[in-house]
C-alpha atoms as a PDB file:
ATOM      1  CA  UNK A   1     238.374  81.059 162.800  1.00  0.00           C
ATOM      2  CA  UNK A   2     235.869  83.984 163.404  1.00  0.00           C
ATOM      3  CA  UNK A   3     232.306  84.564 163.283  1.00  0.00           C
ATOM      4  CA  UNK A   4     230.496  88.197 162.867  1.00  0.00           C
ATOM      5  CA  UNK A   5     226.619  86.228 162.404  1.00  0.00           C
ATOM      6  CA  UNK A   6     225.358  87.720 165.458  1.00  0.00           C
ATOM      7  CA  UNK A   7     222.709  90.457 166.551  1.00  0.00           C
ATOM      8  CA  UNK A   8     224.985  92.810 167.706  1.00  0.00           C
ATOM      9  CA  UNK A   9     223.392  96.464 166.677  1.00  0.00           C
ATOM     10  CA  UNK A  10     227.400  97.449 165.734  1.00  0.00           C
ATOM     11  CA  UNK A  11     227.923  98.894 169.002  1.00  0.00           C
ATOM     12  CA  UNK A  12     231.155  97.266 168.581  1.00  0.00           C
ATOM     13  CA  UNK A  13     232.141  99.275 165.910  1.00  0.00           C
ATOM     14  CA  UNK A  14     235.358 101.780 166.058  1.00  0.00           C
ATOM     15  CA  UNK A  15     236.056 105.178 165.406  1.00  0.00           C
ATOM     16  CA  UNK A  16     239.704 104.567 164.793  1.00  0.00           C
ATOM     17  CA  UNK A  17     240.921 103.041 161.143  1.00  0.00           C
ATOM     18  CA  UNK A  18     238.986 101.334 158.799  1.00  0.00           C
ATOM     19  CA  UNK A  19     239.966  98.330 156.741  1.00  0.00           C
ATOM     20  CA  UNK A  20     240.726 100.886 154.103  1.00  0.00           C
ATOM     21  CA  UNK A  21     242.606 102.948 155.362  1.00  0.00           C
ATOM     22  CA  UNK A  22     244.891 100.013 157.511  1.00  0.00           C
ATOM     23  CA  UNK A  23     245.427  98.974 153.613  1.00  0.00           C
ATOM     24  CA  UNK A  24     245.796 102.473 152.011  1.00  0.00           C
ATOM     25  CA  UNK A  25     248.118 103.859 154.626  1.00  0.00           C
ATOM     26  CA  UNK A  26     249.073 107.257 153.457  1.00  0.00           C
ATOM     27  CA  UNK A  27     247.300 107.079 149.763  1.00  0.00           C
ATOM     28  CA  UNK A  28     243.722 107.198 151.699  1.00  0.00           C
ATOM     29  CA  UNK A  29     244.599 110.784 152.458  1.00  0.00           C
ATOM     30  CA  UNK A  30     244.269 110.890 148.104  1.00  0.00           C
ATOM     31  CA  UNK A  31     240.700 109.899 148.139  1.00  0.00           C
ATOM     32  CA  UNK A  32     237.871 112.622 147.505  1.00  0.00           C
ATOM     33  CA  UNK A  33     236.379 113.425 150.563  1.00  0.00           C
ATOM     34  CA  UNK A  34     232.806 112.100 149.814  1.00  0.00           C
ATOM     35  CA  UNK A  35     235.306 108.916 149.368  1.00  0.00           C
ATOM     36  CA  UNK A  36     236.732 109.296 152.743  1.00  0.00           C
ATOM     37  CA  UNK A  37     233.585 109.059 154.160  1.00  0.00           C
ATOM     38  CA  UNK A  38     232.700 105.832 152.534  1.00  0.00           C
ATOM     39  CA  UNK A  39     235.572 104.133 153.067  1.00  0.00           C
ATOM     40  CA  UNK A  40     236.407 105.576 156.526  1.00  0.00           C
ATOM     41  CA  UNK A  41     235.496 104.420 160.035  1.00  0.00           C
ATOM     42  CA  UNK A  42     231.745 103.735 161.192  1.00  0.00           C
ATOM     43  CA  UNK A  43     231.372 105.219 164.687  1.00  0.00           C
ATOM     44  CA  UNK A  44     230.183 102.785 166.962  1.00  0.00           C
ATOM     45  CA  UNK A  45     226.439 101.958 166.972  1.00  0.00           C
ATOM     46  CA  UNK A  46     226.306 103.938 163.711  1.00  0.00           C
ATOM     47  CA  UNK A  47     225.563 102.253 160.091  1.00  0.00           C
ATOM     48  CA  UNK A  48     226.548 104.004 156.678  1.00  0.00           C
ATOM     49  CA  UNK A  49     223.447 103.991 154.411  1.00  0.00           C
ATOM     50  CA  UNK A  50     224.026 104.660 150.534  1.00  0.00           C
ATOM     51  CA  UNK A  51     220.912 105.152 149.015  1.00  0.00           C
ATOM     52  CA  UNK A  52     220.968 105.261 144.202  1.00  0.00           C
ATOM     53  CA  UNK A  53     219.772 103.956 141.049  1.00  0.00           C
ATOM     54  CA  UNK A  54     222.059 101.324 139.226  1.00  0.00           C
ATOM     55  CA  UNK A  55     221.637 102.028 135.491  1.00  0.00           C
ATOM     56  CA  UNK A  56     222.480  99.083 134.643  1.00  0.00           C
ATOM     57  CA  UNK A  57     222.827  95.657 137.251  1.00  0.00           C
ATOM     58  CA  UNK A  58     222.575  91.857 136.747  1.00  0.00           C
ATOM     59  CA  UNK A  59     224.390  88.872 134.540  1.00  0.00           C
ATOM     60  CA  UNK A  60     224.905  89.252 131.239  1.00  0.00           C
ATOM     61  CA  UNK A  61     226.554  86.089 130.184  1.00  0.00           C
ATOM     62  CA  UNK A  62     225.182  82.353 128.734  1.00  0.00           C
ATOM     63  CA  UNK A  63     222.281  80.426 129.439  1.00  0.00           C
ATOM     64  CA  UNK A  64     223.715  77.842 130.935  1.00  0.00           C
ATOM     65  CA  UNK A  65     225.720  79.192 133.309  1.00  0.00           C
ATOM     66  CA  UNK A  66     222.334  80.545 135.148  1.00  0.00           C
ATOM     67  CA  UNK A  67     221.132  77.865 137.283  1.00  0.00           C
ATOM     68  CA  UNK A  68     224.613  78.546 138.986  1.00  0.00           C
ATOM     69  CA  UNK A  69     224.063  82.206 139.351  1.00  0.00           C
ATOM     70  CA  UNK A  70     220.105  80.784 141.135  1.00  0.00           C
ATOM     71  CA  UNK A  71     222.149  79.153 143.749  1.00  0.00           C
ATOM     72  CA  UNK A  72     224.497  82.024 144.084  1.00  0.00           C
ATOM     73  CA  UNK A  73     221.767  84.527 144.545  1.00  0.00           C
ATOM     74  CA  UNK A  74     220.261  82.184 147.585  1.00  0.00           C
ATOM     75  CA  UNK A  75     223.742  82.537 149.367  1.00  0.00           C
ATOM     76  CA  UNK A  76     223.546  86.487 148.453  1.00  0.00           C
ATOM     77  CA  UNK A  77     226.255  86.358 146.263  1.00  0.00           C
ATOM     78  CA  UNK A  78     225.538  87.174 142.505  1.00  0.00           C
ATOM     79  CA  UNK A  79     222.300  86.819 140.678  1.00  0.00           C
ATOM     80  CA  UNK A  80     220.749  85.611 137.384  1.00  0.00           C
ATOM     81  CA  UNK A  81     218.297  88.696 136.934  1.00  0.00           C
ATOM     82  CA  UNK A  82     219.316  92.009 134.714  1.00  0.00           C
ATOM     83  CA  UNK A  83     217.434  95.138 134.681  1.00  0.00           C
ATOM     84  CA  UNK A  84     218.326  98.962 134.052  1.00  0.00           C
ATOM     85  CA  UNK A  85     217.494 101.719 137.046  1.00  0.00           C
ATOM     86  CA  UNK A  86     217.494  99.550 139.530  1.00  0.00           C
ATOM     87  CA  UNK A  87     216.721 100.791 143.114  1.00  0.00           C
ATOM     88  CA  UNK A  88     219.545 100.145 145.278  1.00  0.00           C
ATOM     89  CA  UNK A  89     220.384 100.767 148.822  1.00  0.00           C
ATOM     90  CA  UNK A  90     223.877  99.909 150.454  1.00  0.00           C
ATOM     91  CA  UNK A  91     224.179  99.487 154.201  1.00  0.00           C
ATOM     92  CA  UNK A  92     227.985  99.084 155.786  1.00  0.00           C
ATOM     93  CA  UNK A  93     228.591  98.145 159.592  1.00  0.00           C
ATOM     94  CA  UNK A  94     231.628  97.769 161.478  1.00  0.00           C
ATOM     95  CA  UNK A  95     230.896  94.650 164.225  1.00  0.00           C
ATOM     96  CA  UNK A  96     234.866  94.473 164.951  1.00  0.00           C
ATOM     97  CA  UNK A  97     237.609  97.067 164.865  1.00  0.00           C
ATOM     98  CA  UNK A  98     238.774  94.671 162.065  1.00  0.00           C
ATOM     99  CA  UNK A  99     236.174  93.842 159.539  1.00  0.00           C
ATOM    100  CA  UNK A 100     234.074  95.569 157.223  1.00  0.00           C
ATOM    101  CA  UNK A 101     230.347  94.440 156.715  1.00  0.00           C
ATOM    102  CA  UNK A 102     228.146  95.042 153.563  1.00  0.00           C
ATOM    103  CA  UNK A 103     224.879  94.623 152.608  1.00  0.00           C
ATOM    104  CA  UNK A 104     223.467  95.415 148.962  1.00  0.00           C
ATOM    105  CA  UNK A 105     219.923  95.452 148.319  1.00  0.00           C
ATOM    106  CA  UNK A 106     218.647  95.383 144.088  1.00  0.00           C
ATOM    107  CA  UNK A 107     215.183  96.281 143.578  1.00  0.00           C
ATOM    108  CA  UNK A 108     214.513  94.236 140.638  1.00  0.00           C
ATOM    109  CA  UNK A 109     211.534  93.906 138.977  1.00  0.00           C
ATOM    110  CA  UNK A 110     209.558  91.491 140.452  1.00  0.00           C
ATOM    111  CA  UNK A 111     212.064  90.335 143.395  1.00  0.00           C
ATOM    112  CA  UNK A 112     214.861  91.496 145.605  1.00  0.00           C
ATOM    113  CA  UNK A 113     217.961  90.226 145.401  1.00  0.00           C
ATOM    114  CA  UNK A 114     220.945  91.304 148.102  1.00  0.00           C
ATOM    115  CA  UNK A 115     224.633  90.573 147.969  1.00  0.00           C
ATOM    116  CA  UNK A 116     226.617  90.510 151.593  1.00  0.00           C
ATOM    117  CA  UNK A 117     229.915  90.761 152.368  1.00  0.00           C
ATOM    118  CA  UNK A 118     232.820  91.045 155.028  1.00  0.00           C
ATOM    119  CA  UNK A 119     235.854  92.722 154.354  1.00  0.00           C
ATOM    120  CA  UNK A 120     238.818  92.917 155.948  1.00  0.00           C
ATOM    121  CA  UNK A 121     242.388  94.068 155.425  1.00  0.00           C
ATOM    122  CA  UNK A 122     245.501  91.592 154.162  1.00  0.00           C
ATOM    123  CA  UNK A 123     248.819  93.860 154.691  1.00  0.00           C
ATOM    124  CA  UNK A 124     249.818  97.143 152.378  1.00  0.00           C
ATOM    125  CA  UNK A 125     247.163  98.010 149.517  1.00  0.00           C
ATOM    126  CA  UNK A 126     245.145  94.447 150.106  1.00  0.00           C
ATOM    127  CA  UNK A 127     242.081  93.430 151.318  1.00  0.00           C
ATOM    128  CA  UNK A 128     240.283  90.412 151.068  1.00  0.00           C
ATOM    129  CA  UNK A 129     236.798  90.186 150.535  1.00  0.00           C
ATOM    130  CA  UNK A 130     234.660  87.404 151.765  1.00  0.00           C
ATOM    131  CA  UNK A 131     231.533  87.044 149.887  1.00  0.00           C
ATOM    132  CA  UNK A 132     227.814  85.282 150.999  1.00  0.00           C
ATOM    133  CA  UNK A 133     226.322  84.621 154.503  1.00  0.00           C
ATOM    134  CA  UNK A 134     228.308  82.262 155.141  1.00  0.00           C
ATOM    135  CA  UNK A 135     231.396  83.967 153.321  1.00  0.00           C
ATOM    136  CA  UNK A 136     232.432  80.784 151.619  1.00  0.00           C
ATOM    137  CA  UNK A 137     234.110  82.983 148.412  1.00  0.00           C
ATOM    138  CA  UNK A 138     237.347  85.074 149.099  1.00  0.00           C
ATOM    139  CA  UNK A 139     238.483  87.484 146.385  1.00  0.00           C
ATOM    140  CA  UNK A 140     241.812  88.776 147.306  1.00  0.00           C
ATOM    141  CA  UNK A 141     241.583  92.710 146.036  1.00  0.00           C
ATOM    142  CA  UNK A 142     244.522  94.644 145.453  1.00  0.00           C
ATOM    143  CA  UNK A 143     243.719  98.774 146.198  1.00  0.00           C
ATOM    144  CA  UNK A 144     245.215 101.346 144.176  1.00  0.00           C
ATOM    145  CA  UNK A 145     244.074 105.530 144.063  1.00  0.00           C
ATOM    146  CA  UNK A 146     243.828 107.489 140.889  1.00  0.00           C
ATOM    147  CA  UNK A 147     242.859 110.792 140.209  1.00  0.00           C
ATOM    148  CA  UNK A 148     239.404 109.450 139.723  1.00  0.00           C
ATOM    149  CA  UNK A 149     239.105 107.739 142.854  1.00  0.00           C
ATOM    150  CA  UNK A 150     239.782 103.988 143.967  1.00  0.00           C
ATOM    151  CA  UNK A 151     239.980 100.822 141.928  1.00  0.00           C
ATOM    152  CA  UNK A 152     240.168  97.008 143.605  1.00  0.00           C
ATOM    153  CA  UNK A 153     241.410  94.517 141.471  1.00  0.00           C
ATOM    154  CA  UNK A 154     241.181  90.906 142.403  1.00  0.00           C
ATOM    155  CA  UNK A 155     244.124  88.909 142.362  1.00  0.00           C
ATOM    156  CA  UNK A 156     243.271  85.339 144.057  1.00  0.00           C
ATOM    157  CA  UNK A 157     239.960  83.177 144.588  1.00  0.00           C
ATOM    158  CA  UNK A 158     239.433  80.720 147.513  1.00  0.00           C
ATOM    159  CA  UNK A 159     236.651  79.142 148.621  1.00  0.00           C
ATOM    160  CA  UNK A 160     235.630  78.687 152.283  1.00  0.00           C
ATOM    161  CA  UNK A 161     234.891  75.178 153.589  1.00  0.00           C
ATOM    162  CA  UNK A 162     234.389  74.004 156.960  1.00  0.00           C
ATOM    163  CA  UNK A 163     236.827  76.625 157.924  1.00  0.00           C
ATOM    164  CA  UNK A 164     239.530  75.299 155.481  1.00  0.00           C
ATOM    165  CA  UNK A 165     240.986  77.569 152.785  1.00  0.00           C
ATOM    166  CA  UNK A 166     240.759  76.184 149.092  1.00  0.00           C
ATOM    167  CA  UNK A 167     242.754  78.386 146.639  1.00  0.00           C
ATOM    168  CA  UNK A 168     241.177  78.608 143.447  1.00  0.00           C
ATOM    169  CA  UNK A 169     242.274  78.844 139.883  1.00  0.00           C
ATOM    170  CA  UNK A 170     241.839  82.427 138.221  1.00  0.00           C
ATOM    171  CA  UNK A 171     239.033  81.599 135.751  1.00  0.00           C
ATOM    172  CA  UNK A 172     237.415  85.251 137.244  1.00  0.00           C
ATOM    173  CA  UNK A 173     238.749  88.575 137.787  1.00  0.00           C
ATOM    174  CA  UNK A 174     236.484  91.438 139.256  1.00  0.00           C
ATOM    175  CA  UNK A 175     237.254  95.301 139.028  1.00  0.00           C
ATOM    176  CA  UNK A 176     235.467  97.651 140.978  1.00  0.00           C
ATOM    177  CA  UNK A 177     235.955 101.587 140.324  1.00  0.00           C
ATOM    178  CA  UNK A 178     234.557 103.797 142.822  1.00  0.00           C
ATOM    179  CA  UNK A 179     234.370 107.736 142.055  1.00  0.00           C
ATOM    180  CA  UNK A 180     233.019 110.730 143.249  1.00  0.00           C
ATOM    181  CA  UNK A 181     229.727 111.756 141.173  1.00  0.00           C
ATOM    182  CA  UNK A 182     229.691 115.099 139.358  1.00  0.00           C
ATOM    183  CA  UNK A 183     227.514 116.593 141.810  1.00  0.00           C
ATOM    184  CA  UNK A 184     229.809 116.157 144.671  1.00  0.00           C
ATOM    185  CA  UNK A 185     231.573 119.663 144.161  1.00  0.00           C
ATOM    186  CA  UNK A 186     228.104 120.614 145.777  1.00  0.00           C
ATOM    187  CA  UNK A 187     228.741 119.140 148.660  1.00  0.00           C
ATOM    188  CA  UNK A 188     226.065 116.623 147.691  1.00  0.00           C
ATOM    189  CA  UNK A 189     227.875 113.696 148.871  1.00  0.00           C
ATOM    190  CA  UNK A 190     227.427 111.859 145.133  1.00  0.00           C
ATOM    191  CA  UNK A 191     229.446 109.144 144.129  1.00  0.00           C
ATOM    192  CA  UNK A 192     229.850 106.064 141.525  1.00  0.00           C
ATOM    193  CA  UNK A 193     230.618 102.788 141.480  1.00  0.00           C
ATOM    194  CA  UNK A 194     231.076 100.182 138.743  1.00  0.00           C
ATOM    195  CA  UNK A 195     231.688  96.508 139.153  1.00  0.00           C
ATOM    196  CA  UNK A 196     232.451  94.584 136.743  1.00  0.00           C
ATOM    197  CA  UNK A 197     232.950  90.653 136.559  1.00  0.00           C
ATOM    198  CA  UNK A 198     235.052  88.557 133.921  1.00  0.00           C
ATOM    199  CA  UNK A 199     235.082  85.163 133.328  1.00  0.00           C
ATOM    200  CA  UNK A 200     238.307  83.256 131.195  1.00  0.00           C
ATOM    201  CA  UNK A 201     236.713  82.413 127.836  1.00  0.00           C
ATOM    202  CA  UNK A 202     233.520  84.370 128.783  1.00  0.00           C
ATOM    203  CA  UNK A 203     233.863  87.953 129.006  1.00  0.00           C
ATOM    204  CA  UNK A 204     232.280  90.195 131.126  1.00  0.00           C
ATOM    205  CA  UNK A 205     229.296  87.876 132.493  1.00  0.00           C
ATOM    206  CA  UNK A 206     227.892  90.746 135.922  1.00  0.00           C
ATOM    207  CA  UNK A 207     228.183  94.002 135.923  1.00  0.00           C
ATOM    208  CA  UNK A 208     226.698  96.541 138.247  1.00  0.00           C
ATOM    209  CA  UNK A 209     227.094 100.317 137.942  1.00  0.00           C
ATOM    210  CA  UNK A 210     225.310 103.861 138.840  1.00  0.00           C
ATOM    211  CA  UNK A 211     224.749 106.646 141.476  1.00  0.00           C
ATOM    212  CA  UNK A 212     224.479 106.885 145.130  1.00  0.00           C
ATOM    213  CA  UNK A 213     224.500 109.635 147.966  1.00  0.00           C
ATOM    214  CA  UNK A 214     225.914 107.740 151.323  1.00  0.00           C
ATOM    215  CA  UNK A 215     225.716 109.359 155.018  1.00  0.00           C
ATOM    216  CA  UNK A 216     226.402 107.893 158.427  1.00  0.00           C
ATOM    217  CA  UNK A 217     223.518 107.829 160.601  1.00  0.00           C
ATOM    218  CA  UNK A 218     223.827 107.250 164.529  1.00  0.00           C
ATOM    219  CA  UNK A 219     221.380 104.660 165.896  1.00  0.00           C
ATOM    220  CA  UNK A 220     218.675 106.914 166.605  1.00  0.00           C
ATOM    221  CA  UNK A 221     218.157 107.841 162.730  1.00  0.00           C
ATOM    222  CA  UNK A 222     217.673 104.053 162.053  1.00  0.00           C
ATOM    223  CA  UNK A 223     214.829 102.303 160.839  1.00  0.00           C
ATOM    224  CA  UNK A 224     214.498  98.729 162.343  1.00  0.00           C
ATOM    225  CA  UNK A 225     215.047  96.145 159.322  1.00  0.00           C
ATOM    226  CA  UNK A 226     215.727  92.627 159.093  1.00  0.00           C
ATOM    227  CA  UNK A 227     219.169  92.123 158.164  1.00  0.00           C
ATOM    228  CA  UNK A 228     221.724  89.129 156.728  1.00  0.00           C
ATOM    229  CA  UNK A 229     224.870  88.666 158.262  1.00  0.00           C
ATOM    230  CA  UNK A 230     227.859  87.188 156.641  1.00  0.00           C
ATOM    231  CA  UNK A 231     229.326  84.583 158.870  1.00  0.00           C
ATOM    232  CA  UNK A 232     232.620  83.320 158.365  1.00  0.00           C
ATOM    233  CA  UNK A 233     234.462  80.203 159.427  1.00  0.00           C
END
């Protein structure tokens, strides 16, 4: 088992290969560049900030499925809340050569919710995603590059507990689309993303999508912040 829930400032970060592009292989050389960037390598001691509006972000689906989506949001995995333009900022670190962290941050009226995440790569064109502070949901995401940009579909669930591996059925599938935005051309650095979450029976029950611009910035051009760390058994 590993952990990554520690204070480290990233300095152990890599400028070698990312998770995506150990999984892409030669198709990462397809991506748009503002796409290489994102998915690329975090230098060491550096953090990738994406800063947007979501037009649209939250669940969408029954009523009584909510008080699950309550305790989802308190291990920063989805929430109950949905708003249009939400303020969103994205933050991705690198504590190992071998794993990718997120952070998500929704400015929804009224609160903020945040969705974390460690990623890291499973063999040719797969990742697996592990999702929460304590990373105790694994998607399995399968990678593929269009002329648009990249799509992850998810093609196994497991849940994390005690450090034992539960395979789940597939009563979910999530697709995530990430493409350059039309300002990008401008060297602007725009892109989009758009996840979307299906339940069997359900529909589409979470959906986030909109705008960002993402840079790397070295440790000086940080702001101190507070931050949650996935930690995985």
């Amino acid at each position: 088992m590993f952990s990554i829930a520690d204070d480290s400032d990233g300095s152990a970060g890599t400028t070698g290969e990312s998770v995506y592009q150990r999984a892409l292989g030669v198709d990462f050389a397809r991506l748009p560049a503002p796409l290489q960037e994102y998915f690329g390598p975090i230098p060491a001691g550096a953090v990738g900030v994406g800063k947007g509006r979501y037009t649209s972000a939250g669940y969408r689906g029954p009523r009584w499925l909510r008080p699950a989506l309550r305790l989802s949001a308190a291990r920063d995995v989805l929430f109950p809340e949905v708003s249009e333009d939400v303020p969103f900022t994205v933050e991705n670190r690198m504590p190992r050569a071998d794993v990718l962290c997120a952070e998500r941050t929704f400015a929804l009226p009224g609160v903020t919710r945040r969705m974390v995440d460690a990623m890291t790569t499973s063999g040719p064109g797969m990742v697996v995603d592990r999702l929460g502070r304590r990373g105790g949901l694994e998607v399995r995401l399968r990678l593929s590059v269009g002329p648009e940009g990249l799509r992850l579909t998810s093609s196994a669930l497991a849940a994390r507990v005690a450090g034992t591996r539960i395979p789940l059925p597939p009563f979910a599938r999530v697709i995530v689309d990430e493409r350059t935005g039309p300002d990008a051309a401008n060297g602007q650095g725009s892109q989009h993303v758009d996840v979307r979450v299906r339940v069997v029976l359900l529909g589409e029950v979470f959906r986030y999508t909109g705008s960002f611009v993402y840079r790397i910035l070295a440790p000086a051009q940080q702001p101190p912040v507070a931050r949650r760390k996935p930690s995985l058994d």
